[in-house]
N, C-alpha and C. Protein backbone atom coordinates (compact mmCIF):
# COMPACT_ATOMS: atom_id res chain seq x y z
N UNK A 1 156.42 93.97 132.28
CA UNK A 1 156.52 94.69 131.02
C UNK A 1 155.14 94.82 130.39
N UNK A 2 154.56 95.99 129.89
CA UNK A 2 153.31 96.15 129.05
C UNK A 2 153.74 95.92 127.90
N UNK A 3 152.22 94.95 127.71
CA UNK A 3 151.84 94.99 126.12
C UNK A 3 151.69 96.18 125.66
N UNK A 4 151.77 96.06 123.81
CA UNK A 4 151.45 97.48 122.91
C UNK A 4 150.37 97.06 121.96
N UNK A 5 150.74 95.77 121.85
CA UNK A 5 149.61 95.17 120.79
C UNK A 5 150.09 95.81 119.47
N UNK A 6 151.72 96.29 119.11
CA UNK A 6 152.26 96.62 117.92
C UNK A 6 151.93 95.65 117.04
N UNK A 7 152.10 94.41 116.60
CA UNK A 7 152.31 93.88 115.62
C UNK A 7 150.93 93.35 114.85
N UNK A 8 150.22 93.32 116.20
CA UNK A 8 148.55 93.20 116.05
C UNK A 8 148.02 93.87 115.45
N UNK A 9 148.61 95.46 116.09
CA UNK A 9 147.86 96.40 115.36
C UNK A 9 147.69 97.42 113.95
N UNK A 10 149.24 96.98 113.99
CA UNK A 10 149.86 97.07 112.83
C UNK A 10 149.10 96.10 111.73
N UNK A 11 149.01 95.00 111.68
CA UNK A 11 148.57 93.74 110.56
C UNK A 11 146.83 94.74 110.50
N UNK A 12 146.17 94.60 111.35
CA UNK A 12 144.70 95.76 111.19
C UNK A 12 145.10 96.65 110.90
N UNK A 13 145.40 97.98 111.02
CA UNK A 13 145.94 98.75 110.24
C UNK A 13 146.06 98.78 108.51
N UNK A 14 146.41 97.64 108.16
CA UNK A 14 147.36 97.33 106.75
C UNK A 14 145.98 96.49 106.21
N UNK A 15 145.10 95.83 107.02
CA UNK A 15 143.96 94.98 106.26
C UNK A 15 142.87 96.26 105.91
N UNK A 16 142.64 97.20 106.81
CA UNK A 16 141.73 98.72 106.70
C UNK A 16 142.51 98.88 105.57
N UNK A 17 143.93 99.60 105.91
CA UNK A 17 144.12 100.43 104.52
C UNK A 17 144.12 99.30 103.32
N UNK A 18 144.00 98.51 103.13
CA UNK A 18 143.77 97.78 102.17
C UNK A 18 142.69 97.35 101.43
N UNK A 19 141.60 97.56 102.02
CA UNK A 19 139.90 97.84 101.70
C UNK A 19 139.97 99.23 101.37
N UNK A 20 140.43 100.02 102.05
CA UNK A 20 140.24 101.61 101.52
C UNK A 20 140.94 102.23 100.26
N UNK A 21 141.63 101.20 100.18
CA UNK A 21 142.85 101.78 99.01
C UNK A 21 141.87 102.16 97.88
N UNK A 22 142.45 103.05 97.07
CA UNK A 22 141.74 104.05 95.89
C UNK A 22 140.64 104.58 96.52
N UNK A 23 140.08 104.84 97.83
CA UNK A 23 138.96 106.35 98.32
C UNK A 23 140.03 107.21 98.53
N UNK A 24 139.28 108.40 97.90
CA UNK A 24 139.66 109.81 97.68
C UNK A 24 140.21 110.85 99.10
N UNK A 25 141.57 111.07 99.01
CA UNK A 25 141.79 112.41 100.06
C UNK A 25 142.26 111.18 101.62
N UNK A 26 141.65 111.91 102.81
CA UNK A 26 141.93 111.30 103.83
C UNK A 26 140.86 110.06 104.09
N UNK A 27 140.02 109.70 103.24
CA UNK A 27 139.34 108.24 103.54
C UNK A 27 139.79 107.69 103.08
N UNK A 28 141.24 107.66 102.27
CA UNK A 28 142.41 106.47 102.14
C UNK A 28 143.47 106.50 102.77
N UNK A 29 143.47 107.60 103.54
CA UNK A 29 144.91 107.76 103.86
C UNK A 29 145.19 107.83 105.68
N UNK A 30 144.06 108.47 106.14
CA UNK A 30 144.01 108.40 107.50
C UNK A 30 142.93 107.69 108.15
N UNK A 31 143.31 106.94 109.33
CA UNK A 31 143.06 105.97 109.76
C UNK A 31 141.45 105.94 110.62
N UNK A 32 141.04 106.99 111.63
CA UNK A 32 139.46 107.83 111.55
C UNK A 32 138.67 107.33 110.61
N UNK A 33 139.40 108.23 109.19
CA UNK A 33 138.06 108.53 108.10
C UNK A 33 138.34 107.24 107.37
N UNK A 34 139.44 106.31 107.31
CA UNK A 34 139.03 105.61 106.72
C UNK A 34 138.09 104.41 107.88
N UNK A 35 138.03 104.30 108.47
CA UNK A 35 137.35 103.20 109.37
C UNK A 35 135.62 103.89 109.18
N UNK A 36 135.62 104.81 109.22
CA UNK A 36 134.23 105.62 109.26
C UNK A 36 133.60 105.33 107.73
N UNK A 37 134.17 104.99 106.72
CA UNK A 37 134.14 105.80 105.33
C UNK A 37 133.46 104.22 105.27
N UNK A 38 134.72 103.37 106.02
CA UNK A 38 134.20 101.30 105.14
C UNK A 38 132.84 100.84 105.87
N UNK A 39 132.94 101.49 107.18
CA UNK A 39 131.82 101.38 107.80
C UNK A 39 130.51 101.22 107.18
N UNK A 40 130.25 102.59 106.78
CA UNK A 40 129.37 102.97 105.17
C UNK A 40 129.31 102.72 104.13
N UNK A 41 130.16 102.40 103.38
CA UNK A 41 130.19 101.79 102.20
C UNK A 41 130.16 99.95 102.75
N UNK A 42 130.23 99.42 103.80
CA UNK A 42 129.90 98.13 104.26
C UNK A 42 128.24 98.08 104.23
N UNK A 43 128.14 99.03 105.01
CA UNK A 43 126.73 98.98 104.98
C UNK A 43 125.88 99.06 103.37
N UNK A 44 126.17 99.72 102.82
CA UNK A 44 125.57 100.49 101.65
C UNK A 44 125.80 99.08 100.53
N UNK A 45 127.04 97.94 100.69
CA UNK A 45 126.98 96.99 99.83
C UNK A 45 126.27 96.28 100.11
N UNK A 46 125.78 96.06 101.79
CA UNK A 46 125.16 95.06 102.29
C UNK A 46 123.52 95.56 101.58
N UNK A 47 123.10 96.49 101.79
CA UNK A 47 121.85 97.06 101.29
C UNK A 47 121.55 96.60 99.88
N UNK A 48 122.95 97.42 99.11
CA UNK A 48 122.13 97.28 97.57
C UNK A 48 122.57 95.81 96.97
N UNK A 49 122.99 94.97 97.90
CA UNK A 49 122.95 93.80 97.38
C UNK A 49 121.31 92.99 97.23
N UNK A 50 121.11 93.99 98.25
CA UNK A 50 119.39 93.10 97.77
C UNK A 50 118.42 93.50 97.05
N UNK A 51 118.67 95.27 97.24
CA UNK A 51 118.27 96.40 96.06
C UNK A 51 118.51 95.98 94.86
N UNK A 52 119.37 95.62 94.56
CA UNK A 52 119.69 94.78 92.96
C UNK A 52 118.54 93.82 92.36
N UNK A 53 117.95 92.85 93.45
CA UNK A 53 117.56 92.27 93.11
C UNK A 53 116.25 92.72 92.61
N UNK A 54 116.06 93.70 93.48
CA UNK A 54 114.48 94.56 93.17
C UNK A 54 114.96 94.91 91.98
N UNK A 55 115.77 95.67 91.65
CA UNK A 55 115.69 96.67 90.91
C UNK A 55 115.46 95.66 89.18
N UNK A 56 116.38 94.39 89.75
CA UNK A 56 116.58 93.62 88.16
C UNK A 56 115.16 93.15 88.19
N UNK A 57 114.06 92.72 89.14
CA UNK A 57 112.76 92.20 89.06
C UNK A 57 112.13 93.40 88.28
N UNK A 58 112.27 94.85 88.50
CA UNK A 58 111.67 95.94 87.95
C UNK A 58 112.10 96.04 86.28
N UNK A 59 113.06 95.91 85.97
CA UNK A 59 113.10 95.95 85.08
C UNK A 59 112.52 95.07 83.51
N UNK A 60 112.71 93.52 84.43
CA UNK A 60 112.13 92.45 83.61
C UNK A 60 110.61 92.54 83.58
N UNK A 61 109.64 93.24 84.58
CA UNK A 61 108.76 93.31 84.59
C UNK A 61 108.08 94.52 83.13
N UNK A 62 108.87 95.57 83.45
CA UNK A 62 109.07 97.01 83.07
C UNK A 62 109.23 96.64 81.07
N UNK A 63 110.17 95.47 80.68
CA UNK A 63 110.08 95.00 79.79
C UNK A 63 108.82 94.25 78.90
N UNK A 64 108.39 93.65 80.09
CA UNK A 64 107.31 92.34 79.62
C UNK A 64 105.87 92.74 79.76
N UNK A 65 105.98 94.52 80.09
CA UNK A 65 105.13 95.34 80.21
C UNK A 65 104.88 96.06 78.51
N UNK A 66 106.01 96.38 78.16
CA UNK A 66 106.04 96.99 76.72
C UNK A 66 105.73 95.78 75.70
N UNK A 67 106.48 94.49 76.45
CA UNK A 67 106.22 93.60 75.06
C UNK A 67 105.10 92.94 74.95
N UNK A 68 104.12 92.80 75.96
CA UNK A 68 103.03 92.18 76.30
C UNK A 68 102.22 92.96 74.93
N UNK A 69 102.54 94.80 75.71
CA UNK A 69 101.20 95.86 75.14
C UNK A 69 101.40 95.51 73.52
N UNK A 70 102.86 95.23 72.81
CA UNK A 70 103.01 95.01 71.46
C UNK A 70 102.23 93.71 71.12
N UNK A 71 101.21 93.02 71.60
CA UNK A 71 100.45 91.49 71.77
C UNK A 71 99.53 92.24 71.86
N UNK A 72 99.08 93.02 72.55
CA UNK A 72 97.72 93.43 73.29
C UNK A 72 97.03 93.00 74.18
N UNK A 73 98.22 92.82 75.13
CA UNK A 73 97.89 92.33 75.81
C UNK A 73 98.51 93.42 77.55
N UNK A 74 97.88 93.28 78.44
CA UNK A 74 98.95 93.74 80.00
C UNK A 74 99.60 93.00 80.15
N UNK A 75 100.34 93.54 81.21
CA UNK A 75 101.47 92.80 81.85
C UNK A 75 100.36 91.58 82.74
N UNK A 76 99.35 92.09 83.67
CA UNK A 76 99.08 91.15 84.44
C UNK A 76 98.06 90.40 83.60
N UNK A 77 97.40 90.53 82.43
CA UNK A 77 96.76 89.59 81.78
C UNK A 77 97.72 88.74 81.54
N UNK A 78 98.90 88.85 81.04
CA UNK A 78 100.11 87.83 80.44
C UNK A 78 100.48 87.17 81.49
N UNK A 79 100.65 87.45 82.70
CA UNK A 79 101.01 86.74 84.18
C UNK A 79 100.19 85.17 84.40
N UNK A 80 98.88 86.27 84.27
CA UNK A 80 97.53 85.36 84.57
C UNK A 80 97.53 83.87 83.81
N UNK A 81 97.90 84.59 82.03
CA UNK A 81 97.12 83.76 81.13
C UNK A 81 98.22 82.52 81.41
N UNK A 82 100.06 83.31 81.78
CA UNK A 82 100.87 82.12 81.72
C UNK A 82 100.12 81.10 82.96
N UNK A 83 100.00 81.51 83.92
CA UNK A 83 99.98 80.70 85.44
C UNK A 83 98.53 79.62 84.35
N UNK A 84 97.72 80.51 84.10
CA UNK A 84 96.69 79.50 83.73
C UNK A 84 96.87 78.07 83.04
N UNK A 85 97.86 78.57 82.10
CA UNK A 85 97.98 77.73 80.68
C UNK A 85 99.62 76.85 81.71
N UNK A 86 99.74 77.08 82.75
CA UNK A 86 100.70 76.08 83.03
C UNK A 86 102.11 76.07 82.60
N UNK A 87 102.52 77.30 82.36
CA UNK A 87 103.84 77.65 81.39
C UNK A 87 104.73 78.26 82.69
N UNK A 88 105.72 77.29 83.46
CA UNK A 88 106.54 77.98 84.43
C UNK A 88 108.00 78.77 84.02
N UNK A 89 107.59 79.82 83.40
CA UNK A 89 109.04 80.76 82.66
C UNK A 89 109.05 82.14 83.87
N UNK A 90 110.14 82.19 84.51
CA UNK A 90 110.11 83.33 85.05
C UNK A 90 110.30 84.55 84.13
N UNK A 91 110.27 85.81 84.87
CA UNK A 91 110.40 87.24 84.36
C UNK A 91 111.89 87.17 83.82
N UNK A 92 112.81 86.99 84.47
CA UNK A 92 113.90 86.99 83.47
C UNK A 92 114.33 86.20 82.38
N UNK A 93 113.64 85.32 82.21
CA UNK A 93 113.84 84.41 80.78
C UNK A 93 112.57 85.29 79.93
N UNK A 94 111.39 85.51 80.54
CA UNK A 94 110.67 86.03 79.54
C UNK A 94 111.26 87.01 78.79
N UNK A 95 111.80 88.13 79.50
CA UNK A 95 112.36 89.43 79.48
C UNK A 95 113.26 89.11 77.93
N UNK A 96 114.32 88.70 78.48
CA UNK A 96 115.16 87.74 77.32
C UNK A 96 114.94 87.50 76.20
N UNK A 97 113.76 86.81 76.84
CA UNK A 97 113.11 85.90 75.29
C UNK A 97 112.45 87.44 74.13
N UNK A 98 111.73 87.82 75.10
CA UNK A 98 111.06 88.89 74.39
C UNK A 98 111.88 89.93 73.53
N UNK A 99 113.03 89.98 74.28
CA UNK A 99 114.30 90.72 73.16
C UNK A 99 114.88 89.84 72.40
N UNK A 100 115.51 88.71 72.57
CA UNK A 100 116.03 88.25 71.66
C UNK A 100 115.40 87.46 70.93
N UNK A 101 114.53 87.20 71.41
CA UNK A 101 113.72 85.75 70.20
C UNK A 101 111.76 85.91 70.46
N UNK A 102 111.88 87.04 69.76
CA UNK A 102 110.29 87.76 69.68
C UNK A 102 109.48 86.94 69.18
N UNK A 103 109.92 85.78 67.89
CA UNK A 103 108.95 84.78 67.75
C UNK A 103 108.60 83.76 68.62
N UNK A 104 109.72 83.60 69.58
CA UNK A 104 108.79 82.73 70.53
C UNK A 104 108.47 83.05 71.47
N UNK A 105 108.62 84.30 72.13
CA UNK A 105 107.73 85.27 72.85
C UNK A 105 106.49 85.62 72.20
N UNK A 106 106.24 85.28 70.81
CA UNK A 106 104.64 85.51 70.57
C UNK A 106 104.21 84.23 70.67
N UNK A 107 104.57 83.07 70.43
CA UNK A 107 104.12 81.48 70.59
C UNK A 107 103.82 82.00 71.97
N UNK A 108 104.81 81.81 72.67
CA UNK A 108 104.78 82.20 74.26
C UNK A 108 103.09 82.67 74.59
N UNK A 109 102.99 84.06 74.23
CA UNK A 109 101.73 84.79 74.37
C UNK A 109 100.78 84.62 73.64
N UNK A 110 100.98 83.71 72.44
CA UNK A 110 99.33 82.79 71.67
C UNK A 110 98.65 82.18 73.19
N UNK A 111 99.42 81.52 73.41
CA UNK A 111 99.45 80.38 74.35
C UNK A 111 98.64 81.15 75.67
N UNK A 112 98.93 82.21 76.19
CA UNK A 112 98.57 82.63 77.51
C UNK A 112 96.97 83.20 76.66
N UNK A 113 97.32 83.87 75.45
CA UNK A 113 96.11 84.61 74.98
C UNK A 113 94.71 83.29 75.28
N UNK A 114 95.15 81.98 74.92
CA UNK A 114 94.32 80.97 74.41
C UNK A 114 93.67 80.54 75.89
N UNK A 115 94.79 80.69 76.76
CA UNK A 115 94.52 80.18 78.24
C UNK A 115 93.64 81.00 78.86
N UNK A 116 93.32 82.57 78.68
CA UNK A 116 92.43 83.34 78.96
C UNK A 116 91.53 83.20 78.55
N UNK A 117 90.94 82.56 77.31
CA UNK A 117 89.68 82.70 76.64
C UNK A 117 88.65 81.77 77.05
């Protein structure tokens, strides 16, 4: 008697359409476009999962760029002056800080100003 591999294939079947569920038209509904569709969007999560990370480094930078220039200071003078003066705050706490608590983002940048001089 031949195998069909029904019940096997059936349970795959039902785990695909179950990742695909809510894509639009036949990349939810038929079995091709949806295997083709997760394929790509597998890939594309795997990607911008690390793209994220760039993108959130760009931004905290992109921030501490505007709040520096409100000091008078650059972005990479403020880098410098922190590393100098021994102050280990990454870009996303600075970022932070610089929006929500601007007075001690200027303590913050006395401090790097003083370490440059």
């Amino acid at each position: 008697m031949r195998t069909t591999k029904g019940a096997a294939r059936n349970k795959a079947k039902n785990r695909l359409f179950k990742k695909v569920k809510g894509y639009t038209g036949g990349r939810g509904t038929l079995l091709r476009s949806a295997k083709e569709t997760l394929i790509r969007a597998e890939a594309y999560a795997f990607r911008d999962r690390r793209v994220r990370k760039r993108d959130f480094r760009r931004l905290w930078i992109t921030r501490l760029s505007a709040a520096a220039a409100e000091h008078g200071l650059r972005y990479s003078q403020l880098i410098h002056g922190l590393k100098k003066a021994e102050i280990e705050l990454d870009r996303k706490v600075l970022s932070e800080m610089a929006i929500n608590d601007p007075t001690a983002f200027a303590t913050v940048v006395e401090q790097a100003k003083a370490a440059l001089a």
